[in-house]
N, C-alpha and C. Protein backbone atom coordinates (compact mmCIF):
# COMPACT_ATOMS: atom_id res chain seq x y z
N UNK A 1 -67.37 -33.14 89.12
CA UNK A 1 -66.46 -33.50 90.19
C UNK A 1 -66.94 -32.78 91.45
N UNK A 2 -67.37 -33.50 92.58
CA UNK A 2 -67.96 -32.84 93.80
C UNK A 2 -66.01 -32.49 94.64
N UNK A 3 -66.61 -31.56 95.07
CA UNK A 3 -65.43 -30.54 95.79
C UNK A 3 -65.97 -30.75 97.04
N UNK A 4 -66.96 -30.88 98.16
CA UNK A 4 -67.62 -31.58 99.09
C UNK A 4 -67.97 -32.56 99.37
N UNK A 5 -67.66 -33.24 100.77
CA UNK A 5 -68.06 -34.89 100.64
C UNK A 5 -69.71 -34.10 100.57
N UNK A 6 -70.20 -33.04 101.62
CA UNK A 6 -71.57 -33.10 102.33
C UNK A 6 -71.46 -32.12 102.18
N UNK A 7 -73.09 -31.42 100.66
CA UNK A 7 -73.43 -30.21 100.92
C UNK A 7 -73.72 -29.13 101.82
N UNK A 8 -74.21 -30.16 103.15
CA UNK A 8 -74.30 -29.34 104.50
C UNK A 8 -73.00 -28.79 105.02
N UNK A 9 -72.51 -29.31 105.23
CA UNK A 9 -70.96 -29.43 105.41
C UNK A 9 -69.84 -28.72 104.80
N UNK A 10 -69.49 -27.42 104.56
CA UNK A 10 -68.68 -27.04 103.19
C UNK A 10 -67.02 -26.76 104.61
N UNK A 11 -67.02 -27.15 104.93
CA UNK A 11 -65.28 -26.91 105.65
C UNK A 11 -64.05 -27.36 105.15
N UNK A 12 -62.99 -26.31 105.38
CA UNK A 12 -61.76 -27.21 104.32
C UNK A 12 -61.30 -29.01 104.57
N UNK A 13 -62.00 -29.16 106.33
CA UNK A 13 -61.86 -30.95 106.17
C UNK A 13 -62.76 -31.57 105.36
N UNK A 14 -63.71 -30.97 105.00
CA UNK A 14 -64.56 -31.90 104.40
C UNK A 14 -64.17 -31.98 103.22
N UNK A 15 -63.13 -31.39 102.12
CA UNK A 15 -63.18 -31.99 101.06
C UNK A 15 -62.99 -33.77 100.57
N UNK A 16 -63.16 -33.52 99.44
CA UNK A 16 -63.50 -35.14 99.25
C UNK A 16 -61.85 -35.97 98.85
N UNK A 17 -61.88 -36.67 98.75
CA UNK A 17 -60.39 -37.66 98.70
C UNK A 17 -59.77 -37.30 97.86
N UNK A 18 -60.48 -37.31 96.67
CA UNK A 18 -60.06 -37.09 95.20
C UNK A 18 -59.34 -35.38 95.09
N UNK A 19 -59.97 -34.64 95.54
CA UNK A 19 -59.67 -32.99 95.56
C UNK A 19 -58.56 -33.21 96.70
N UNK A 20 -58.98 -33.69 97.83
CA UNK A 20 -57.31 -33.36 98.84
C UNK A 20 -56.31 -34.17 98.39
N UNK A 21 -56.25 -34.99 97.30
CA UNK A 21 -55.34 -35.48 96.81
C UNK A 21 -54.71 -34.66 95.68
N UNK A 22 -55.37 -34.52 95.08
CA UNK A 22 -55.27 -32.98 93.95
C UNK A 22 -54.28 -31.85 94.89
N UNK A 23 -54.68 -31.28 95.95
CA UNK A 23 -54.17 -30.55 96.92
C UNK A 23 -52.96 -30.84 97.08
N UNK A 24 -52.80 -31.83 97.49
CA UNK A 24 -52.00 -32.70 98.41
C UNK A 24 -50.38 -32.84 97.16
N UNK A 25 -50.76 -33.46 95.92
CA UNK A 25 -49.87 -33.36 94.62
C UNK A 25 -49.31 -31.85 94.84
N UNK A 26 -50.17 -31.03 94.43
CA UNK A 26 -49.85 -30.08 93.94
C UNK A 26 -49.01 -29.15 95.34
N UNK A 27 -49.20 -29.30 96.20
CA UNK A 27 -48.27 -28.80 97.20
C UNK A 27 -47.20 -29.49 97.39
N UNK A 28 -47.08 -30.58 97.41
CA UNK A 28 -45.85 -31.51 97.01
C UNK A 28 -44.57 -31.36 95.97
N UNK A 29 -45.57 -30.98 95.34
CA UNK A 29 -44.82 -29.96 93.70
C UNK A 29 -43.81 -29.00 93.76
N UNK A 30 -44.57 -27.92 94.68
CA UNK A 30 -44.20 -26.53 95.15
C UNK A 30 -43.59 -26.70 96.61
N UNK A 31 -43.43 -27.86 97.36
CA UNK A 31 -42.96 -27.39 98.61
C UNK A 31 -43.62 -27.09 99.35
N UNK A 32 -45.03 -27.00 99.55
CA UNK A 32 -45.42 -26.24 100.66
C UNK A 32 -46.63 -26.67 101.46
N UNK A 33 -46.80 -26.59 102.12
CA UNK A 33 -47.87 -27.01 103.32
C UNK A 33 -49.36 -27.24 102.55
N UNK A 34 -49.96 -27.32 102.90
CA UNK A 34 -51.52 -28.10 102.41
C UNK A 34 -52.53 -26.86 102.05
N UNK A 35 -52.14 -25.99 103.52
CA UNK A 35 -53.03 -24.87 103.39
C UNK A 35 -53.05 -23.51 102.38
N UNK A 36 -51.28 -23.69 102.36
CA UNK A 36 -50.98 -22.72 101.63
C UNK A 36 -51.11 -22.94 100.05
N UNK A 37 -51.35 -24.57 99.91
CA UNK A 37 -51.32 -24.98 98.64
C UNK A 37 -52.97 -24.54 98.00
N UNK A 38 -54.05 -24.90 98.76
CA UNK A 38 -54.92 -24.59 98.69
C UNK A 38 -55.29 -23.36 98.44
N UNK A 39 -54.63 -22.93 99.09
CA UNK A 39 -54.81 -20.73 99.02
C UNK A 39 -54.39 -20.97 97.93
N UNK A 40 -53.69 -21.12 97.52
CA UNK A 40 -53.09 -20.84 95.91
C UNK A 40 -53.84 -20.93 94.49
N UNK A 41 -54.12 -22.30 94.78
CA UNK A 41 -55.34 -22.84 94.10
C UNK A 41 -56.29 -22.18 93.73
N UNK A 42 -56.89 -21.63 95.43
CA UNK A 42 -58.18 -20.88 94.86
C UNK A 42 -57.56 -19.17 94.40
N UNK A 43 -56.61 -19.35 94.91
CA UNK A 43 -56.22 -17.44 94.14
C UNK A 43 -55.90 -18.07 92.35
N UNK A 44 -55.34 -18.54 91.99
CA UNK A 44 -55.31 -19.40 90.19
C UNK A 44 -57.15 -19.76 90.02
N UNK A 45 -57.04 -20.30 90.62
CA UNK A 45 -58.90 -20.27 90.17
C UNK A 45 -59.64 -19.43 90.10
N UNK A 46 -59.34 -18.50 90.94
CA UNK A 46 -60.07 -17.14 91.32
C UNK A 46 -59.75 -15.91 89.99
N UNK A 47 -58.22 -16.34 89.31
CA UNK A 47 -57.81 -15.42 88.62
C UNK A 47 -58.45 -15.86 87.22
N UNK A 48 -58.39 -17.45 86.86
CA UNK A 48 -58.28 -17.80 85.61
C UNK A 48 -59.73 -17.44 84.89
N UNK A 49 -61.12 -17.43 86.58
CA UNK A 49 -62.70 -16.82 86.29
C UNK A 49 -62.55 -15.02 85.71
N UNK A 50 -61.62 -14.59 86.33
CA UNK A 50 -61.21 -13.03 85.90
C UNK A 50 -61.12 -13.61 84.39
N UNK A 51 -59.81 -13.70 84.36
CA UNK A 51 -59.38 -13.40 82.67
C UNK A 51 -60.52 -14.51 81.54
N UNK A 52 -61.40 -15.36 82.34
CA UNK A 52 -62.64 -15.80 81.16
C UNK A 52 -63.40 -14.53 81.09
N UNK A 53 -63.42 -14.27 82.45
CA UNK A 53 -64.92 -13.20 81.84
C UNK A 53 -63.88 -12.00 81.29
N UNK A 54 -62.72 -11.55 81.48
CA UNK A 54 -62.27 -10.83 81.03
C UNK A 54 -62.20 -10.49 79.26
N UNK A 55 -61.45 -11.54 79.03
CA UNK A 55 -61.55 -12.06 77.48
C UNK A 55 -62.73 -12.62 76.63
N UNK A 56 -63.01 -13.21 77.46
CA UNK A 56 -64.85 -14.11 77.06
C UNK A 56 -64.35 -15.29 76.02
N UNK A 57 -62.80 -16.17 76.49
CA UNK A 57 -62.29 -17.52 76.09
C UNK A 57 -62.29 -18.19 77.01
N UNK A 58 -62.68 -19.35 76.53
CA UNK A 58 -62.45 -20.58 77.42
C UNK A 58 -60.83 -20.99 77.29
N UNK A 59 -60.84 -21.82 78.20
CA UNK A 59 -59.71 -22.61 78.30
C UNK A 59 -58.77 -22.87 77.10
N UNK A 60 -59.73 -23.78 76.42
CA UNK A 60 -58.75 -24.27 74.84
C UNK A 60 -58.53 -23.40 73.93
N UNK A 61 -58.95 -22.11 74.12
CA UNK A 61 -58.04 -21.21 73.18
C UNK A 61 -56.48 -20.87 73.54
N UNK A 62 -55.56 -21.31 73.22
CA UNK A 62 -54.31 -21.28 73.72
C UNK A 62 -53.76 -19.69 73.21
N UNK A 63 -54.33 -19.12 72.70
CA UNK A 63 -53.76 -17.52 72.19
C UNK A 63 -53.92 -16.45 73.92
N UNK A 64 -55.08 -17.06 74.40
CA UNK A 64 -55.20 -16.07 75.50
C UNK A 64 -53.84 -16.48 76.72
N UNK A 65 -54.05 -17.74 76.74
CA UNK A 65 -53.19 -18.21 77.73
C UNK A 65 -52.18 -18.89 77.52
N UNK A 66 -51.73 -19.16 76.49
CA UNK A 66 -50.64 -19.20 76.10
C UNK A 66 -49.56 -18.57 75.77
N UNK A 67 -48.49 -18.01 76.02
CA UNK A 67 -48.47 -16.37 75.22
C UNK A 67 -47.38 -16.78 74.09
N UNK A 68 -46.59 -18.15 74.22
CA UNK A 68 -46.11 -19.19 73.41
C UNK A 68 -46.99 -19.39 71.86
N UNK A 69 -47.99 -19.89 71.98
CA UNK A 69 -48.61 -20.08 70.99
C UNK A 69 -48.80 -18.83 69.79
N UNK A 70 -48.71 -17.93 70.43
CA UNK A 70 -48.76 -16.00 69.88
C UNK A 70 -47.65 -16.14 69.16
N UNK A 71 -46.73 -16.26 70.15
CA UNK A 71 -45.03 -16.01 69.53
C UNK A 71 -44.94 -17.34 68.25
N UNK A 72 -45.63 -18.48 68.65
CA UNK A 72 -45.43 -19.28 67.09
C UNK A 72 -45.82 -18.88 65.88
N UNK A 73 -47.16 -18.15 66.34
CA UNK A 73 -48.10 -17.44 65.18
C UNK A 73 -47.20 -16.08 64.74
N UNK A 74 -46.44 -15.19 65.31
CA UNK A 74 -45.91 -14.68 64.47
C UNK A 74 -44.32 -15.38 64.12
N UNK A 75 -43.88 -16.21 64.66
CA UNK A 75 -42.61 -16.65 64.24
C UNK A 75 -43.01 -17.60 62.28
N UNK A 76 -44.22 -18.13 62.90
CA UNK A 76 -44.21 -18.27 61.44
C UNK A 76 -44.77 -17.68 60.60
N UNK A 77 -44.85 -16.40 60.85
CA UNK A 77 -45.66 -15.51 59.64
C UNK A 77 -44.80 -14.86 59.41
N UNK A 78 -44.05 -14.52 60.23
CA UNK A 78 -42.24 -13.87 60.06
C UNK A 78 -41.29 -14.59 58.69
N UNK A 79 -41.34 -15.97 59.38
CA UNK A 79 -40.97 -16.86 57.74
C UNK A 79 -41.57 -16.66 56.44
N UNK A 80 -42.67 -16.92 57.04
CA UNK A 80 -44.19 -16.82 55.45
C UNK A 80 -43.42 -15.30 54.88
N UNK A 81 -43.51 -14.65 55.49
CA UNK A 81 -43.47 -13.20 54.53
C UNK A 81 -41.89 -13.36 54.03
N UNK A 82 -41.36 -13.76 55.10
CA UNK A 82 -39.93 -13.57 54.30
C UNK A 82 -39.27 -14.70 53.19
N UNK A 83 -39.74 -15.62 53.27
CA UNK A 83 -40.06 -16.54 51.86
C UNK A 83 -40.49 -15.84 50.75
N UNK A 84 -42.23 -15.63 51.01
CA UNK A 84 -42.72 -14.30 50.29
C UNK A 84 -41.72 -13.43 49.53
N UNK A 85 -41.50 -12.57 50.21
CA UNK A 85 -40.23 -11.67 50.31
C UNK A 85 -39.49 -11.82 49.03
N UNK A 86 -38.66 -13.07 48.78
CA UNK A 86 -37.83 -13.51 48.30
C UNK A 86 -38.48 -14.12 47.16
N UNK A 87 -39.34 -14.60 46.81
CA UNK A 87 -40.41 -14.81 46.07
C UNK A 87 -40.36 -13.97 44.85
N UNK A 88 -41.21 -12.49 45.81
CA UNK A 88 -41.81 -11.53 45.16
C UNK A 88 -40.17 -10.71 44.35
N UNK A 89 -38.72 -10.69 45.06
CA UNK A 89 -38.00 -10.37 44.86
C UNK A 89 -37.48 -11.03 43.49
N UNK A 90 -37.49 -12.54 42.87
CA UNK A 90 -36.59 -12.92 41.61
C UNK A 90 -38.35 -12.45 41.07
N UNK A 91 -39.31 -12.56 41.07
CA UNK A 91 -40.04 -12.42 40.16
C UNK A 91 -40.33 -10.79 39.44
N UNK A 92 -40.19 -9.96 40.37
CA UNK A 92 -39.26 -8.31 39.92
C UNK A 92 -38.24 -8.55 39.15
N UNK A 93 -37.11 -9.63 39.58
CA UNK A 93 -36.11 -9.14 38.72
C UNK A 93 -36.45 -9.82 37.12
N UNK A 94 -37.23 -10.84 37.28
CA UNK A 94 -37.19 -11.66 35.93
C UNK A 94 -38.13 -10.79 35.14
N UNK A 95 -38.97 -10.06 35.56
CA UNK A 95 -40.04 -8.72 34.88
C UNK A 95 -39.30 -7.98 34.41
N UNK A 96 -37.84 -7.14 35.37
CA UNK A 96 -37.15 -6.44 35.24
C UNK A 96 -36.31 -6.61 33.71
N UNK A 97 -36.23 -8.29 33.60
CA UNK A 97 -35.03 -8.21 32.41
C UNK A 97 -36.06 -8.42 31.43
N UNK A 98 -37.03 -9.19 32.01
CA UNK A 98 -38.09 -8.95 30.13
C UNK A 98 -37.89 -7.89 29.34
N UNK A 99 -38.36 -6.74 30.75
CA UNK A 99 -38.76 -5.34 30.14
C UNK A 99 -37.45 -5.04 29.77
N UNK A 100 -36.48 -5.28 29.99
CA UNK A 100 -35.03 -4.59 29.47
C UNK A 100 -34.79 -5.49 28.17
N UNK A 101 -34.72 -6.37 27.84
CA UNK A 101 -34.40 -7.75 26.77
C UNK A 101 -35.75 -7.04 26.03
N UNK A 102 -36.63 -7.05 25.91
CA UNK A 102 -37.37 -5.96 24.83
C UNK A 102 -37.42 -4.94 24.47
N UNK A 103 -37.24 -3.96 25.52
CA UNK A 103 -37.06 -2.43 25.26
C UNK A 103 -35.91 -2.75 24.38
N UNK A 104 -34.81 -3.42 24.69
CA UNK A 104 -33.10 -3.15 23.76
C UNK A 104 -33.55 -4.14 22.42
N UNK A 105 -34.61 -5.28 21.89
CA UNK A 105 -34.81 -5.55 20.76
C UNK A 105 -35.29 -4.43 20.02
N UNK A 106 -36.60 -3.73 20.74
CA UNK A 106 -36.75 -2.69 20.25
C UNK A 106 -36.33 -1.55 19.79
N UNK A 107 -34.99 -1.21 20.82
CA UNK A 107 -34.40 -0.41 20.02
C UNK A 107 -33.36 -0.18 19.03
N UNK A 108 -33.50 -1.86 19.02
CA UNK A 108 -32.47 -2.28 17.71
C UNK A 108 -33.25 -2.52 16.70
N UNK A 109 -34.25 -2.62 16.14
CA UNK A 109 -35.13 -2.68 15.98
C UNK A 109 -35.56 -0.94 14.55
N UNK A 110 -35.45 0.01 16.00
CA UNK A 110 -35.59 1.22 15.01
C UNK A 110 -34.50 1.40 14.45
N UNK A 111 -33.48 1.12 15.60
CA UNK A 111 -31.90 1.76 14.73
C UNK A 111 -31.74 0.98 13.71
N UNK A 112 -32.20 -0.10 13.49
CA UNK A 112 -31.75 -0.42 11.89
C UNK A 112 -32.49 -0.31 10.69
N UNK A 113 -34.12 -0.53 10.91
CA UNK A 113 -34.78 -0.49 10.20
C UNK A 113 -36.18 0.70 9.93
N UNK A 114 -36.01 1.61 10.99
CA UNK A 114 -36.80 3.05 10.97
C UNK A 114 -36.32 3.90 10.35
N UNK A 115 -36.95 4.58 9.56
CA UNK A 115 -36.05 5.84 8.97
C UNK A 115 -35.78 6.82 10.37
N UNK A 116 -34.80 7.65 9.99
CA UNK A 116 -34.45 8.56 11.52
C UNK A 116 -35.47 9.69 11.69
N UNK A 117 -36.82 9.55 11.38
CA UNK A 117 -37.67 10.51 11.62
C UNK A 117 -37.76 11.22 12.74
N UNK A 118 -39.01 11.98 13.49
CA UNK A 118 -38.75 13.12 14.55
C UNK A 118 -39.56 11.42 15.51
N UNK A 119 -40.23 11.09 15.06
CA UNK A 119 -41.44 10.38 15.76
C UNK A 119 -40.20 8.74 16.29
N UNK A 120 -39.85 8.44 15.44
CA UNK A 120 -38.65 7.10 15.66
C UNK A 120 -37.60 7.93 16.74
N UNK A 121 -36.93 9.05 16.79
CA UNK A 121 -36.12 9.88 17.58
C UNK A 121 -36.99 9.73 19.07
N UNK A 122 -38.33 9.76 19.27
CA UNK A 122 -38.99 10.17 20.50
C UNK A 122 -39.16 8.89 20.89
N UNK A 123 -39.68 7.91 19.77
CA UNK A 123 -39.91 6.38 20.44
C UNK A 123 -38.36 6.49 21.01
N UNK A 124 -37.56 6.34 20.97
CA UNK A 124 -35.78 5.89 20.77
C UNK A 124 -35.90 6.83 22.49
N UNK A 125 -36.02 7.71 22.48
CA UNK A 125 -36.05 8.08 23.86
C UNK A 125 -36.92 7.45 25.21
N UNK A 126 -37.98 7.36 24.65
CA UNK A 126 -39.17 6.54 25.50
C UNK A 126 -38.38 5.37 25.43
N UNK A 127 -37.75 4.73 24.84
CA UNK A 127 -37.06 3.28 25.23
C UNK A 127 -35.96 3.82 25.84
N UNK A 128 -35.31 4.54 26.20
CA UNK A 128 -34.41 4.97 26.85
C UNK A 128 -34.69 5.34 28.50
N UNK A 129 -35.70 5.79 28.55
CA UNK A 129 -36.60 6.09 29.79
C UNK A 129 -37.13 4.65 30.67
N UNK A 130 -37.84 3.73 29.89
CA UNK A 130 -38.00 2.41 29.89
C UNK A 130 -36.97 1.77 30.83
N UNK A 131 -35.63 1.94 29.97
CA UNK A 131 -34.45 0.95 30.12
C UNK A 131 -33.91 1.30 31.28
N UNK A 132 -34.09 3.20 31.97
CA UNK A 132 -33.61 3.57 32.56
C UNK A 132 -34.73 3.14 34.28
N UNK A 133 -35.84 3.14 33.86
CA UNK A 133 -36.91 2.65 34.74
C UNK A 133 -36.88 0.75 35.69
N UNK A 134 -36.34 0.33 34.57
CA UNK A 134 -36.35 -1.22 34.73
C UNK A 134 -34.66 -1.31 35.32
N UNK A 135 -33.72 -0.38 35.25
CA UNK A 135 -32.66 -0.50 35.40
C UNK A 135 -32.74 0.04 37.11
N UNK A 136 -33.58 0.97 37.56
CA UNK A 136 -34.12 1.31 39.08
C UNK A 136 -34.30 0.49 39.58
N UNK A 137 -35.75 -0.25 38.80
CA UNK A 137 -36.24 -1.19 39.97
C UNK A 137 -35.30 -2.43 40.34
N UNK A 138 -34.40 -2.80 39.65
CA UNK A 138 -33.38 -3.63 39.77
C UNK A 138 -32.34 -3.53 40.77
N UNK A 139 -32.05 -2.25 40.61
CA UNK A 139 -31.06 -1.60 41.62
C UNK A 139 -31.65 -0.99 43.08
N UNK A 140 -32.86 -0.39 42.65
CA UNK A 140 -33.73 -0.17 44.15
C UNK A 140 -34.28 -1.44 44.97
N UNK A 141 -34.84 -2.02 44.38
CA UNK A 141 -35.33 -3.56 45.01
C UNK A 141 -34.99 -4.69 45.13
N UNK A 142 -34.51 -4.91 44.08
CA UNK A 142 -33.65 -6.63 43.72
C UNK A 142 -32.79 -7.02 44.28
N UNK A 143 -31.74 -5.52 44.27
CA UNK A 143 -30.70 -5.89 44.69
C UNK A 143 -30.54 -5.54 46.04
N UNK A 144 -31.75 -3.93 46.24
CA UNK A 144 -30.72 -3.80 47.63
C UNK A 144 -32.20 -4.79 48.80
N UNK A 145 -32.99 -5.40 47.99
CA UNK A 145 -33.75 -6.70 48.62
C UNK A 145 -32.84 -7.65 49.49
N UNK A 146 -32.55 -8.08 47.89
CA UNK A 146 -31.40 -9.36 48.67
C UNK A 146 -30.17 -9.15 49.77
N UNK A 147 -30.00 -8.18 49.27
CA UNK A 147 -28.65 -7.31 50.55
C UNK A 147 -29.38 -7.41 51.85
N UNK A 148 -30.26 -6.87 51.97
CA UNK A 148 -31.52 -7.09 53.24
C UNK A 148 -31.82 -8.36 54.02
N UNK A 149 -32.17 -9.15 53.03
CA UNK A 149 -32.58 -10.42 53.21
C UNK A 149 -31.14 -11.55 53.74
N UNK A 150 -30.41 -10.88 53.27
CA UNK A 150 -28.84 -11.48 53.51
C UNK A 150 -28.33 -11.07 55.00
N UNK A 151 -28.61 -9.83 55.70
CA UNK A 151 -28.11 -9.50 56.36
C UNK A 151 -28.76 -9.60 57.53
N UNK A 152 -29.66 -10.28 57.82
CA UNK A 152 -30.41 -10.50 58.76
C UNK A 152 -30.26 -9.91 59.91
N UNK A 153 -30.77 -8.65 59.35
CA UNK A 153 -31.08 -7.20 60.59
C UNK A 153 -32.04 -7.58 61.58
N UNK A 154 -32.94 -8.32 61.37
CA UNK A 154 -34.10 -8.52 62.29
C UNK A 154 -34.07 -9.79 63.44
N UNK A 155 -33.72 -10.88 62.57
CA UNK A 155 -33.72 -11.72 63.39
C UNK A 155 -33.00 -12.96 62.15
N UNK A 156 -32.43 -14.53 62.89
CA UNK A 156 -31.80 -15.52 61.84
C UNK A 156 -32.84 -16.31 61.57
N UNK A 157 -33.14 -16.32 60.00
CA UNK A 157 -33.79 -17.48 60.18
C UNK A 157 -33.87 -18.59 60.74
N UNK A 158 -32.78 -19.28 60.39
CA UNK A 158 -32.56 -20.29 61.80
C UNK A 158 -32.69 -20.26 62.87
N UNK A 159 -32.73 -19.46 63.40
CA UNK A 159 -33.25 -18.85 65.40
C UNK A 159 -34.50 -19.06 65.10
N UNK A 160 -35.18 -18.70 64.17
CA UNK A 160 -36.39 -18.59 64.36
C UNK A 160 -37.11 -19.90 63.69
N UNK A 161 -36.51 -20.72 63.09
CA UNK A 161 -37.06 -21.72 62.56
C UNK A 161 -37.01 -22.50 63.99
N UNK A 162 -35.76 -22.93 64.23
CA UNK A 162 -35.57 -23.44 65.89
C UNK A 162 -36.53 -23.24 66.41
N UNK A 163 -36.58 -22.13 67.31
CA UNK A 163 -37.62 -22.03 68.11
C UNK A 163 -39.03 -22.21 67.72
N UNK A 164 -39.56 -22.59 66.53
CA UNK A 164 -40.58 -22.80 65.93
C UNK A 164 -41.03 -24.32 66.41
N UNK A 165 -39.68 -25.09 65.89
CA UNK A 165 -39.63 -26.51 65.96
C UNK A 165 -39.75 -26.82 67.52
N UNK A 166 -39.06 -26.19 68.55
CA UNK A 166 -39.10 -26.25 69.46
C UNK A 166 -40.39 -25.93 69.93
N UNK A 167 -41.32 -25.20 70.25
CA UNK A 167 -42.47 -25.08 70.11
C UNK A 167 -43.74 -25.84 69.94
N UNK A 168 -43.20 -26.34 68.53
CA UNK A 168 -44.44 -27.54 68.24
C UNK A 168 -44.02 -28.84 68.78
N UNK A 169 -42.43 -28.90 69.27
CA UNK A 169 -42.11 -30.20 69.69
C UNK A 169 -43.30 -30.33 71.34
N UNK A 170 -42.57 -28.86 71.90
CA UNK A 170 -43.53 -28.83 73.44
C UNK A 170 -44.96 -28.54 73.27
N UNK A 171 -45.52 -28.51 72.11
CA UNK A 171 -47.32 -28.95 71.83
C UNK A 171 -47.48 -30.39 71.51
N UNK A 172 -46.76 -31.03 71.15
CA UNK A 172 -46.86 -32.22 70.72
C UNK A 172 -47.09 -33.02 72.28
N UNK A 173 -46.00 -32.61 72.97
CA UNK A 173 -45.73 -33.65 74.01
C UNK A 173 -47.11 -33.23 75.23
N UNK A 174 -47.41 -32.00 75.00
CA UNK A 174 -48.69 -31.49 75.64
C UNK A 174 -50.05 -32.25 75.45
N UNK A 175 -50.25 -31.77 73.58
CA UNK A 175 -51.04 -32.51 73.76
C UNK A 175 -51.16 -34.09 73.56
N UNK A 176 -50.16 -34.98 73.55
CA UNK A 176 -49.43 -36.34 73.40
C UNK A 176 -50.15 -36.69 74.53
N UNK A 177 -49.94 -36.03 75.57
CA UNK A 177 -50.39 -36.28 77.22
C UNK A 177 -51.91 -36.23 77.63
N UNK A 178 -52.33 -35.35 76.44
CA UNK A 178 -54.15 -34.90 76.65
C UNK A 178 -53.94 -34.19 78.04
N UNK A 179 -53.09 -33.65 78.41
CA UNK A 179 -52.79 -32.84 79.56
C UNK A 179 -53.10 -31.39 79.17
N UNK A 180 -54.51 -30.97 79.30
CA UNK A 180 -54.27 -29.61 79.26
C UNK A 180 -53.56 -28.31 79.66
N UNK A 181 -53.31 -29.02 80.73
CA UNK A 181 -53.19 -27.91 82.07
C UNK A 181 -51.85 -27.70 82.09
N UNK A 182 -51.02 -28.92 81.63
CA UNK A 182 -49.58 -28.92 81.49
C UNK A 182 -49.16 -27.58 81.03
N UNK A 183 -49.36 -27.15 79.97
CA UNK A 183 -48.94 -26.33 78.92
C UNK A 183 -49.38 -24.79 80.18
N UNK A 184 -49.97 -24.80 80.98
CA UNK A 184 -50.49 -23.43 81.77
C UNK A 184 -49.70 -23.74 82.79
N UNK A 185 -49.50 -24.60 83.66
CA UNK A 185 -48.46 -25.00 84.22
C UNK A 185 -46.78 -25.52 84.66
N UNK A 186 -46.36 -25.20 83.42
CA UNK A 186 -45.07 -24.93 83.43
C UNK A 186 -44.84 -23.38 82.89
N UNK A 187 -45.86 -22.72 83.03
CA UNK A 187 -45.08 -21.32 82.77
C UNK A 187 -44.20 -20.66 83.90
């Protein structure tokens, strides 16, 4: 795209139709005079060469210049884990009752059919220790997990699903448009 009708020539009349029309929009936009629109322009142009060489991204990485796109990336990793979360939480507890639903066969197990030796007395304790172990992690994690997960100290899921949806709705319509610039321009 030539920005000059005439290389000899570089003065702000000489730009070419296409660019003082560009100008011309975009001060229209904002309200404001031609010249001042232009100043603007080149101070955004002037800045956006900073933060390339700054960062060393082009344009279509939307993480640098987007700061939207960031906040999606952790809004949904926020979910991911806390799905996760909840996941990792019934699969503790269903470990939790194995180990308890065996330790107590087991120790029905000696009490009826072990003689009361010193060695059956110590197993009988070690299942007692067991029962008392699996009975923690139940009460330390499981439960006071879900209490956690219930009380949504951090943030609602729903707030945050929302704004998720909301998000990809305003990427959609971005890039729907093949408008790059849109998405840098309504900030």
């Amino acid at each position: 795209m030539k920005l000059f009708g005439d290389k000899k020539k570089r003065g702000v009349s000489e730009l070419t139709p296409e660019i003082s029309q560009l100008v011309e929009e975009y001060a229209s936009n904002r309200g404001i005079d031609f010249a001042k629109a232009l100043e603007e322009l080149i101070r955004k142009g002037y800045r956006y060469a900073q933060l390339e060489r700054m960062y060393g991204k082009s344009m279509h990485d939307r993480e640098v210049w987007d700061k939207r796109f960031y906040y999606l990336k952790v809004e949904a990793g926020y979910l991911y884990y806390r799905l996760r979360f909840r996941d990792l939480l019934e699969e503790l507890r269903s470990m939790a009752m194995i180990l308890m639903g065996t330790v107590r066969s087991l120790e029905l197990c000696y009490q009826r059919y072990a003689p009361k030796t010193e060695s059956v007395l110590q197993e009988l304790k070690e299942l007692e220790k067991l029962k008392r172990i699996a009975k923690h992690y139940t009460e330390q994690y499981v439960l006071s997990g879900r209490k956690e997960l219930e009380e949504k100290k951090y943030a609602d899921d729903e707030e945050v699903l929302k704004s998720i949806e909301e998000t990809v709705k305003r990427y959609k319509k971005v890039l729907g448009r093949g408008d790059e610039q849109a998405g840098i321009a309504d900030r």
